[in-house]
PDB file of N, CA and C in Angstrom:
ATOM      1  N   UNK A   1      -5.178   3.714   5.660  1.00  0.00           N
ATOM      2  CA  UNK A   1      -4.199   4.759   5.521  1.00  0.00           C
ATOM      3  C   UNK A   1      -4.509   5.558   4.264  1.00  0.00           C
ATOM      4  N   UNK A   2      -4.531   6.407   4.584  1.00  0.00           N
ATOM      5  CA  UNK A   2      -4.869   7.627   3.298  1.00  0.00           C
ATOM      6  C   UNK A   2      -3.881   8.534   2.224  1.00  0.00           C
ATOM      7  N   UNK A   3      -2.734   8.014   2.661  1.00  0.00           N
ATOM      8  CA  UNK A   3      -1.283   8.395   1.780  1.00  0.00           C
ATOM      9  C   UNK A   3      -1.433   7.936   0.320  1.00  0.00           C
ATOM     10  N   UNK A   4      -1.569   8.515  -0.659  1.00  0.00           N
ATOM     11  CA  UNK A   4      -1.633   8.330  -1.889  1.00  0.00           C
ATOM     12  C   UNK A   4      -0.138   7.722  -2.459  1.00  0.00           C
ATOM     13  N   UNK A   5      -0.596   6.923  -3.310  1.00  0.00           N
ATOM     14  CA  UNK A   5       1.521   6.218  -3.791  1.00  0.00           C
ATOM     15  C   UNK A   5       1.829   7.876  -4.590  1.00  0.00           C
ATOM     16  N   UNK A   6       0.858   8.843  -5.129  1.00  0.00           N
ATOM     17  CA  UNK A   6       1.763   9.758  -5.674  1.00  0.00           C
ATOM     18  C   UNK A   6       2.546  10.500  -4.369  1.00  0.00           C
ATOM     19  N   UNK A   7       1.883  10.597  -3.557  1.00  0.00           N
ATOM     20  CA  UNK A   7       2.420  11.267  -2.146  1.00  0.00           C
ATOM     21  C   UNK A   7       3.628  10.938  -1.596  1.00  0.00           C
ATOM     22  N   UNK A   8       3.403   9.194  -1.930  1.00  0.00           N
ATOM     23  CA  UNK A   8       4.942   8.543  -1.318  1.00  0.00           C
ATOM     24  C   UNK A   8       5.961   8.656  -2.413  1.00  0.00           C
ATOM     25  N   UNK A   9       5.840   8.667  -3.369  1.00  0.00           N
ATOM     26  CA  UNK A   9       6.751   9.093  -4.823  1.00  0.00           C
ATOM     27  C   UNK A   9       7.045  10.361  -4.943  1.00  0.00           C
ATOM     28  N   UNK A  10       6.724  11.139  -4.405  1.00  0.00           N
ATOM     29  CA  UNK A  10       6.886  12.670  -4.015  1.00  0.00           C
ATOM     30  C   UNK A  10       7.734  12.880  -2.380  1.00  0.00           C
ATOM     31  N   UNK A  11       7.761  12.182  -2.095  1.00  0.00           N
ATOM     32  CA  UNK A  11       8.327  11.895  -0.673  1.00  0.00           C
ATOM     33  C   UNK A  11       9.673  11.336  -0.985  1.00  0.00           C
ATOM     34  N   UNK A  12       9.560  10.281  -1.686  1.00  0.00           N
ATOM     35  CA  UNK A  12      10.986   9.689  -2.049  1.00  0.00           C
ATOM     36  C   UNK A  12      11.686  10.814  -3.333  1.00  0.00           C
ATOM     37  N   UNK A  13      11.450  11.597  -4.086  1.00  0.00           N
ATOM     38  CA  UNK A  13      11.641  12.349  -4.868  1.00  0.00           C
ATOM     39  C   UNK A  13      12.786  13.308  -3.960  1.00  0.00           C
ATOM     40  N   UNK A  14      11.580  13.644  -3.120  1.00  0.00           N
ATOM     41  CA  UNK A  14      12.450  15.046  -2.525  1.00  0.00           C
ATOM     42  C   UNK A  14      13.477  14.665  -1.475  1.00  0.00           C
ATOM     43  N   UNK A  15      13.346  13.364  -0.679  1.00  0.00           N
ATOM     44  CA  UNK A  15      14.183  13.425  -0.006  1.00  0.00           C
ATOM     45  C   UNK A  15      15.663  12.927  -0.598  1.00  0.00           C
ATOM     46  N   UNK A  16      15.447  11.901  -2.055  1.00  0.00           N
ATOM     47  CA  UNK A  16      16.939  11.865  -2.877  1.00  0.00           C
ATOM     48  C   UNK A  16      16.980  13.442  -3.437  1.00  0.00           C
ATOM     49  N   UNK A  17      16.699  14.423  -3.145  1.00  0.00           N
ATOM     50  CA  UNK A  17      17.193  15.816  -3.683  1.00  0.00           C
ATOM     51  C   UNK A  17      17.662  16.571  -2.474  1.00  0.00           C
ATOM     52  N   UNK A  18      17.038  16.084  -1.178  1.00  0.00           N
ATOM     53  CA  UNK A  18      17.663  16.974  -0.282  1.00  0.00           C
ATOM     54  C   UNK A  18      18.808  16.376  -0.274  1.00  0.00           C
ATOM     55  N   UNK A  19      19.310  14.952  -0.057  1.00  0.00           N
ATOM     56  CA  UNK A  19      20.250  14.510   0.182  1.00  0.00           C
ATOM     57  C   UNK A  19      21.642  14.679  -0.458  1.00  0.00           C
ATOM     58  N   UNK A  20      21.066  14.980  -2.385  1.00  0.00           N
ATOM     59  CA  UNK A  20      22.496  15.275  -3.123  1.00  0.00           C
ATOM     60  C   UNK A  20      22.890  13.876  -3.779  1.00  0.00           C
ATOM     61  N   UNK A  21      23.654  14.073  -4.593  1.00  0.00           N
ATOM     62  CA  UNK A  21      24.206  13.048  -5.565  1.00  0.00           C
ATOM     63  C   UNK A  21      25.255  12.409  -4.320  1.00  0.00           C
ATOM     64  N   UNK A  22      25.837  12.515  -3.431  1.00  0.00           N
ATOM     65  CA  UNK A  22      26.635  12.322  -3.044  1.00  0.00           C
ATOM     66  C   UNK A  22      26.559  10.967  -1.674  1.00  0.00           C
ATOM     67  N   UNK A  23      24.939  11.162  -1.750  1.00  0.00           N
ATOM     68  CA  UNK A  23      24.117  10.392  -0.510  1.00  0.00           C
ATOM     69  C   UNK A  23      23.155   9.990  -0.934  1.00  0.00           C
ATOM     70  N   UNK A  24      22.406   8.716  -0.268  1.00  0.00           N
ATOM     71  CA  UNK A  24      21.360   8.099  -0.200  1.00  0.00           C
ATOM     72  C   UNK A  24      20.647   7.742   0.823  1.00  0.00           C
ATOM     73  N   UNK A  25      19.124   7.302   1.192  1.00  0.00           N
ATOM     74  CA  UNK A  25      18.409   7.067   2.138  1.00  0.00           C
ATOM     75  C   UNK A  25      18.030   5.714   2.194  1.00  0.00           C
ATOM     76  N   UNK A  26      17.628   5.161   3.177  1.00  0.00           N
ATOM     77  CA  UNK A  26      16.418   4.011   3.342  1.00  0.00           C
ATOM     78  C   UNK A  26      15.224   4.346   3.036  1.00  0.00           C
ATOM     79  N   UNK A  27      14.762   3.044   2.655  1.00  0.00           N
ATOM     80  CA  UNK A  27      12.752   3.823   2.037  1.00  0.00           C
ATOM     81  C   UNK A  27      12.260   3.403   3.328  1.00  0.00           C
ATOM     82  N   UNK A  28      12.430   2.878   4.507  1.00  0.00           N
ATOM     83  CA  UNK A  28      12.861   3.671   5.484  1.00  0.00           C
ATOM     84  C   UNK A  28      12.496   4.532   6.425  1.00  0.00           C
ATOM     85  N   UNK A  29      13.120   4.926   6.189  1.00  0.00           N
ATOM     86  CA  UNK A  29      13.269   6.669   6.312  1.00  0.00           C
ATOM     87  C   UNK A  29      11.830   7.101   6.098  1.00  0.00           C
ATOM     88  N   UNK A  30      12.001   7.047   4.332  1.00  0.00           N
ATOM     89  CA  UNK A  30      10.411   7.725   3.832  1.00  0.00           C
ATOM     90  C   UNK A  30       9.270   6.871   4.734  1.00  0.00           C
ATOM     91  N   UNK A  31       8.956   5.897   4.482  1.00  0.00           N
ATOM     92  CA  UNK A  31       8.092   5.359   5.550  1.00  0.00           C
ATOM     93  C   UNK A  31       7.865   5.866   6.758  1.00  0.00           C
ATOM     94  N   UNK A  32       9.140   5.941   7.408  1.00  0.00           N
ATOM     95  CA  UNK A  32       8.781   6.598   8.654  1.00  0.00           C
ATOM     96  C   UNK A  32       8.086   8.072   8.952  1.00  0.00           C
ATOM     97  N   UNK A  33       8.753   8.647   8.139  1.00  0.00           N
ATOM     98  CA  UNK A  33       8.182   9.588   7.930  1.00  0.00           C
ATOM     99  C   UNK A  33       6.798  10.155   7.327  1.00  0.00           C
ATOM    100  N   UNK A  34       6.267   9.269   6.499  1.00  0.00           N
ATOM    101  CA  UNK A  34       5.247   9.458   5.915  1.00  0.00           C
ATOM    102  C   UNK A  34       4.372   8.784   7.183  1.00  0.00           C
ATOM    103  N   UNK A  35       4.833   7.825   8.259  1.00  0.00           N
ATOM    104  CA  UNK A  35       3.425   7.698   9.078  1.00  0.00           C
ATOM    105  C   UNK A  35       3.474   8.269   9.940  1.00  0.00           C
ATOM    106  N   UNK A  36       4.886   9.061  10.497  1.00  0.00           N
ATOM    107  CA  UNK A  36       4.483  10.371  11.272  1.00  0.00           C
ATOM    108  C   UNK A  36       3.699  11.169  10.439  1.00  0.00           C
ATOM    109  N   UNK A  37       3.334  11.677   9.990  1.00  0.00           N
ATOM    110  CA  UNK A  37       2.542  12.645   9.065  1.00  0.00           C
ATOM    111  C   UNK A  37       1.096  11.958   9.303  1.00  0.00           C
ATOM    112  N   UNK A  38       1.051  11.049   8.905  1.00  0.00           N
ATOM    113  CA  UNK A  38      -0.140  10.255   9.145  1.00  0.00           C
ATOM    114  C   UNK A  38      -0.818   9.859  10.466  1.00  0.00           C
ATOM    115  N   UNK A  39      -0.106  10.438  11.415  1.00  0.00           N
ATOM    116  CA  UNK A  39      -0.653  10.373  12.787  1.00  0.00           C
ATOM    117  C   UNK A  39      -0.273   8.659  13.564  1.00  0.00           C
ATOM    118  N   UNK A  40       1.013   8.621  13.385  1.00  0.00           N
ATOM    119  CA  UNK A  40       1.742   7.407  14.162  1.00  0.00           C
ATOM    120  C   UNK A  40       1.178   6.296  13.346  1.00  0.00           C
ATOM    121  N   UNK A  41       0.784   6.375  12.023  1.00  0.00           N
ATOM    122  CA  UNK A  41       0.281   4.813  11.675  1.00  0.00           C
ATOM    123  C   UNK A  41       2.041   3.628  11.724  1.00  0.00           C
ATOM    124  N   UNK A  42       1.247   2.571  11.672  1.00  0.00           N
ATOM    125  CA  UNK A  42       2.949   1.778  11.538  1.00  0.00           C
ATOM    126  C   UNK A  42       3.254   1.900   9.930  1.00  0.00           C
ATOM    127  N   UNK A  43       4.722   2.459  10.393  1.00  0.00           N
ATOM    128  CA  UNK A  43       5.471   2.402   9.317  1.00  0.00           C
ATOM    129  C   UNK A  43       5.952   1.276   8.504  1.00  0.00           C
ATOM    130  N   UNK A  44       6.231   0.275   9.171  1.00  0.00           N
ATOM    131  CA  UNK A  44       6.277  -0.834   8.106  1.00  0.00           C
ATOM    132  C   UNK A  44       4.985  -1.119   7.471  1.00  0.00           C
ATOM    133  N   UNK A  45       3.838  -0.847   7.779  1.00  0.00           N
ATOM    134  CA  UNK A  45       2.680  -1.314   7.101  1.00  0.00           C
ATOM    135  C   UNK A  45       2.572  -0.115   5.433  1.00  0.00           C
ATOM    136  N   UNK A  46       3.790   0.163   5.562  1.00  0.00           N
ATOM    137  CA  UNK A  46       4.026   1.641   4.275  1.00  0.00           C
ATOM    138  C   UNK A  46       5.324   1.110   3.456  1.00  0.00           C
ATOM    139  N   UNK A  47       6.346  -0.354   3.949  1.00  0.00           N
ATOM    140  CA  UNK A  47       7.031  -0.811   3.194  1.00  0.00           C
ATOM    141  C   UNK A  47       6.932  -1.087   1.575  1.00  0.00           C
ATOM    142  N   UNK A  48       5.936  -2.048   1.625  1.00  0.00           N
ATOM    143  CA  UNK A  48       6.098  -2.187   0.831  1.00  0.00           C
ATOM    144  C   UNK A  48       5.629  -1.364  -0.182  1.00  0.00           C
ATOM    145  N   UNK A  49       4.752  -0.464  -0.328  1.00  0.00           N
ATOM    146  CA  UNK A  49       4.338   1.137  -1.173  1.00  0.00           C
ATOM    147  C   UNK A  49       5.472   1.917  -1.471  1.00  0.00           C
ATOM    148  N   UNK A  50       6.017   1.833  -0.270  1.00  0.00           N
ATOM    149  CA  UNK A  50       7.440   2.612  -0.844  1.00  0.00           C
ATOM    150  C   UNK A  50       8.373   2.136  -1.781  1.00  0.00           C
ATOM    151  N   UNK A  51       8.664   0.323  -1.612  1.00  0.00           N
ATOM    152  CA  UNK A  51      10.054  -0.103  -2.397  1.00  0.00           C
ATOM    153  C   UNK A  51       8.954   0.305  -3.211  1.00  0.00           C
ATOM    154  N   UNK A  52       7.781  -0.257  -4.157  1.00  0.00           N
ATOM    155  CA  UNK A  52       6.739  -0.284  -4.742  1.00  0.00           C
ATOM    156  C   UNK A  52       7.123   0.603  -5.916  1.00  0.00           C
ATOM    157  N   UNK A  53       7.201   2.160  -5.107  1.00  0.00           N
ATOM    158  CA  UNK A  53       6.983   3.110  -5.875  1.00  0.00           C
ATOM    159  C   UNK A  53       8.751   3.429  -6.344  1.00  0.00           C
ATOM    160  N   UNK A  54       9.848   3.054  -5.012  1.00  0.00           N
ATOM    161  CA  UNK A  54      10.870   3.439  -5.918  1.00  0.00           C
ATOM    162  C   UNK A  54      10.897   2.508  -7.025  1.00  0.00           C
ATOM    163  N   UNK A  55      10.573   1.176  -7.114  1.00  0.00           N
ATOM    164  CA  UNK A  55      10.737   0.657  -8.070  1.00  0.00           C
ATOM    165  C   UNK A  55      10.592   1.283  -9.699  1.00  0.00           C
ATOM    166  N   UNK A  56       8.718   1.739  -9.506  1.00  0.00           N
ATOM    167  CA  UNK A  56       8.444   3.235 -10.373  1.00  0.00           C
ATOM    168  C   UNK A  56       9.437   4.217 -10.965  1.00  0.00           C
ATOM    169  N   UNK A  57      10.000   4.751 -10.015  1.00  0.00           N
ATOM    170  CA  UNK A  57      10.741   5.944 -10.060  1.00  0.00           C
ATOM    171  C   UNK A  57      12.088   5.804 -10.780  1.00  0.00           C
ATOM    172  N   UNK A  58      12.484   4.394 -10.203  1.00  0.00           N
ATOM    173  CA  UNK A  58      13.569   3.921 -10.976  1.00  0.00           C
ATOM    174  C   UNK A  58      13.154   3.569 -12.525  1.00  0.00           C
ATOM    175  N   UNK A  59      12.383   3.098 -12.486  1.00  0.00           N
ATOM    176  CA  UNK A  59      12.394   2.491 -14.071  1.00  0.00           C
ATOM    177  C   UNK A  59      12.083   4.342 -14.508  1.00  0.00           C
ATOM    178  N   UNK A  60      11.865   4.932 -14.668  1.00  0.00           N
ATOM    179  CA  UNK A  60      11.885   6.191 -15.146  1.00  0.00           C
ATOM    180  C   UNK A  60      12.473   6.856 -14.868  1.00  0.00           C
ATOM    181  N   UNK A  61      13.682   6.766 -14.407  1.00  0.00           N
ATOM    182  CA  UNK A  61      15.416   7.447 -13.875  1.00  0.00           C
ATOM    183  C   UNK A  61      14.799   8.306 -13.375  1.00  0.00           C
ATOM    184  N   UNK A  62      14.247   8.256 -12.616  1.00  0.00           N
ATOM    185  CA  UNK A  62      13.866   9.711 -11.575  1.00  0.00           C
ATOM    186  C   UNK A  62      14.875   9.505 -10.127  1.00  0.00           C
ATOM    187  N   UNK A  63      15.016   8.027  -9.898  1.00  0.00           N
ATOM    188  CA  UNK A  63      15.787   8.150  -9.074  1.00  0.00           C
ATOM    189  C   UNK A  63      16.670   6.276  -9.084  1.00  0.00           C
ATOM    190  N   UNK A  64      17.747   6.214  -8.511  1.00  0.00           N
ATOM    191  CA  UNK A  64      18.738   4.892  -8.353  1.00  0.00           C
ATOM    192  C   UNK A  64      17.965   3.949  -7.305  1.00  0.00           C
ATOM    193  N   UNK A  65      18.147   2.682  -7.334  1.00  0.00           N
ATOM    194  CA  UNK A  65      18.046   1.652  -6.282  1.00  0.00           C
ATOM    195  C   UNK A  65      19.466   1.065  -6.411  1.00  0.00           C
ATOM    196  N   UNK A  66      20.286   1.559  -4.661  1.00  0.00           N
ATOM    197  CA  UNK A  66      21.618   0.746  -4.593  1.00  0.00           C
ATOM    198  C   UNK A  66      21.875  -0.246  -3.847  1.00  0.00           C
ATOM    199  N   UNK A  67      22.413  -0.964  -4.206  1.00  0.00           N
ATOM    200  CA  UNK A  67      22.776  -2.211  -2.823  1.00  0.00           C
ATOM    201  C   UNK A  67      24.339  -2.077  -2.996  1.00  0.00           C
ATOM    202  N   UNK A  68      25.182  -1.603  -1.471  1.00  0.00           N
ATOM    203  CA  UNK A  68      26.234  -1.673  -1.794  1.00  0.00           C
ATOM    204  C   UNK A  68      26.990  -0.416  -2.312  1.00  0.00           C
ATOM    205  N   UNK A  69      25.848   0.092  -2.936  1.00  0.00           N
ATOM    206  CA  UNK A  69      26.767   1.571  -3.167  1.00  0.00           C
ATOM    207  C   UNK A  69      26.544   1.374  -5.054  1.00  0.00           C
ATOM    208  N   UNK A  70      25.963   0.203  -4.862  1.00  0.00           N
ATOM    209  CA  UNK A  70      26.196  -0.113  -6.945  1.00  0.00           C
ATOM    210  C   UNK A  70      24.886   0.384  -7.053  1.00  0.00           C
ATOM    211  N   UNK A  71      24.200   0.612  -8.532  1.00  0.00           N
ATOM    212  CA  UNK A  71      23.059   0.190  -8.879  1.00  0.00           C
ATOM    213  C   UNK A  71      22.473  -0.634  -9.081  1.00  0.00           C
ATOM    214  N   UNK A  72      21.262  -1.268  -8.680  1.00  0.00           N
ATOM    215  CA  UNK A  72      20.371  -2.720  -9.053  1.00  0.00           C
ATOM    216  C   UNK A  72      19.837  -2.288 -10.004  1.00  0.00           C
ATOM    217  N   UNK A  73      19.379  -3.126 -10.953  1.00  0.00           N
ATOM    218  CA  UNK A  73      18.014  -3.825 -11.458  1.00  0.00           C
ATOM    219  C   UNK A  73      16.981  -3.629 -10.666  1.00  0.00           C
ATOM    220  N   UNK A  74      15.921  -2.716 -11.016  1.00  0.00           N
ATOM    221  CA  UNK A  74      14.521  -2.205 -10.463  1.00  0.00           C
ATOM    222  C   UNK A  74      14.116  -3.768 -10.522  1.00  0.00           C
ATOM    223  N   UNK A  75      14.335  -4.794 -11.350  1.00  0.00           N
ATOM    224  CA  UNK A  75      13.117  -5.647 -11.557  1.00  0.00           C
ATOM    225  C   UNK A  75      13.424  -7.079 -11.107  1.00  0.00           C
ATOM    226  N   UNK A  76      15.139  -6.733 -10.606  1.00  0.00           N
ATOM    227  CA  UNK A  76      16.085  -8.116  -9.843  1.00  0.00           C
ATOM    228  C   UNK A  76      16.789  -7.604  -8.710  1.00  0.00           C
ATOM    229  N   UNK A  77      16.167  -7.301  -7.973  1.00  0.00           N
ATOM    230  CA  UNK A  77      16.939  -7.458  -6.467  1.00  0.00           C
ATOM    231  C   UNK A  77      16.133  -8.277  -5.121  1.00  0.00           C
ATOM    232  N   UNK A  78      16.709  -8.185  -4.562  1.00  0.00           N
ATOM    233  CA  UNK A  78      16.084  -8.692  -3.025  1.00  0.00           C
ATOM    234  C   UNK A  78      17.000  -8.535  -1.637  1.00  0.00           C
ATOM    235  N   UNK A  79      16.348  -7.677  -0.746  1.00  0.00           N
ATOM    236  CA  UNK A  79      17.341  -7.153   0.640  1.00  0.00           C
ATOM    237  C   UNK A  79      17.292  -5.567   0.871  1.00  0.00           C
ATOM    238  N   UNK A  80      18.260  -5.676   1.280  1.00  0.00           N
ATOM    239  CA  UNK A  80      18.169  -3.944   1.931  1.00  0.00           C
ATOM    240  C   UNK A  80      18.706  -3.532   0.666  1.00  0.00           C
ATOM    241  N   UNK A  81      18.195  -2.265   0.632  1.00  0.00           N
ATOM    242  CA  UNK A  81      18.422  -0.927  -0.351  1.00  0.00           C
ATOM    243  C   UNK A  81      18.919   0.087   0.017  1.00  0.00           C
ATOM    244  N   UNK A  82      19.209   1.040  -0.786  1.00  0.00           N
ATOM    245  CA  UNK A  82      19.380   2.385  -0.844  1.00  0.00           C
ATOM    246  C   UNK A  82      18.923   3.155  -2.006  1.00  0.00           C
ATOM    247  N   UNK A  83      18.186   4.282  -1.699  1.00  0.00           N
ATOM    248  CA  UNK A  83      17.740   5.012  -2.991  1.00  0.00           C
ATOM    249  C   UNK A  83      18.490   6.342  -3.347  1.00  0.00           C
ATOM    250  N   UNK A  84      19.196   6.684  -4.127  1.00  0.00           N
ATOM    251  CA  UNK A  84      19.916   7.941  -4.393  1.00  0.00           C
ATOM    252  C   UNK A  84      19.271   8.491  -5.829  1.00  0.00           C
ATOM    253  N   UNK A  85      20.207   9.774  -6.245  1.00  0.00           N
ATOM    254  CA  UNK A  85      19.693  10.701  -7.675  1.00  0.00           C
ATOM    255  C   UNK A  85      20.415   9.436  -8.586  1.00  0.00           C
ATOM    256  N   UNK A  86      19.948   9.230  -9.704  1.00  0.00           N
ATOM    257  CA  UNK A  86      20.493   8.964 -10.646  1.00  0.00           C
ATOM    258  C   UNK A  86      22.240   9.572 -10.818  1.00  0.00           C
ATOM    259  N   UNK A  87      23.111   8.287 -10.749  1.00  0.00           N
ATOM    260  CA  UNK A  87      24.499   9.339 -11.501  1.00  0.00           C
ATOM    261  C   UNK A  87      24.705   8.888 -12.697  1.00  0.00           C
ATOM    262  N   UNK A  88      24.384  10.288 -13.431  1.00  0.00           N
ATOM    263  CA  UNK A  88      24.961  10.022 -14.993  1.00  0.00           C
ATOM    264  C   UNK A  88      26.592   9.930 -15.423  1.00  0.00           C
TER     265      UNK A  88
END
């Protein structure tokens, strides 16, 4: 697969901006989407790149990891997620 992690960090970027402070996605989502783009590759084989990179993104408040609607710990969770904008 030829998707660069900046590609997928740019993917998760924009889609917590289309969404708004008000909403969040599954990485997911981005996955899925990034292997449509990629010509039907499997999307779970893009899981783990994605939590990967929100993990990234989070530790540099670029963007939230929620469980629940709360914020996690980039460096202590485990289960389903949600990624939203940072709320200050």
């Amino acid at each position: 697969m030829s998707v660069s992690d900046q590609a997928i960090a740019r993917a998760i970027v924009d889609r917590v901006h289309e969404r708004g402070l008000d909403a969040t996605c599954c990485p997911s989502e981005i996955a899925r989407d990034i292997a449509s783009e990629e010509g039907g590759c499997d999307w779970r084989e893009l899981m783990p790149r994605v939590r990967q990179a929100a993990v990234d993104l989070a530790h540099r408040q670029r963007i939230e990891i929620r469980q629940r609607g709360e914020q996690v710990d980039p460096d202590n969770f485990s289960g389903p997620i949600r990624l939203g904008l940072p709320r200050v």
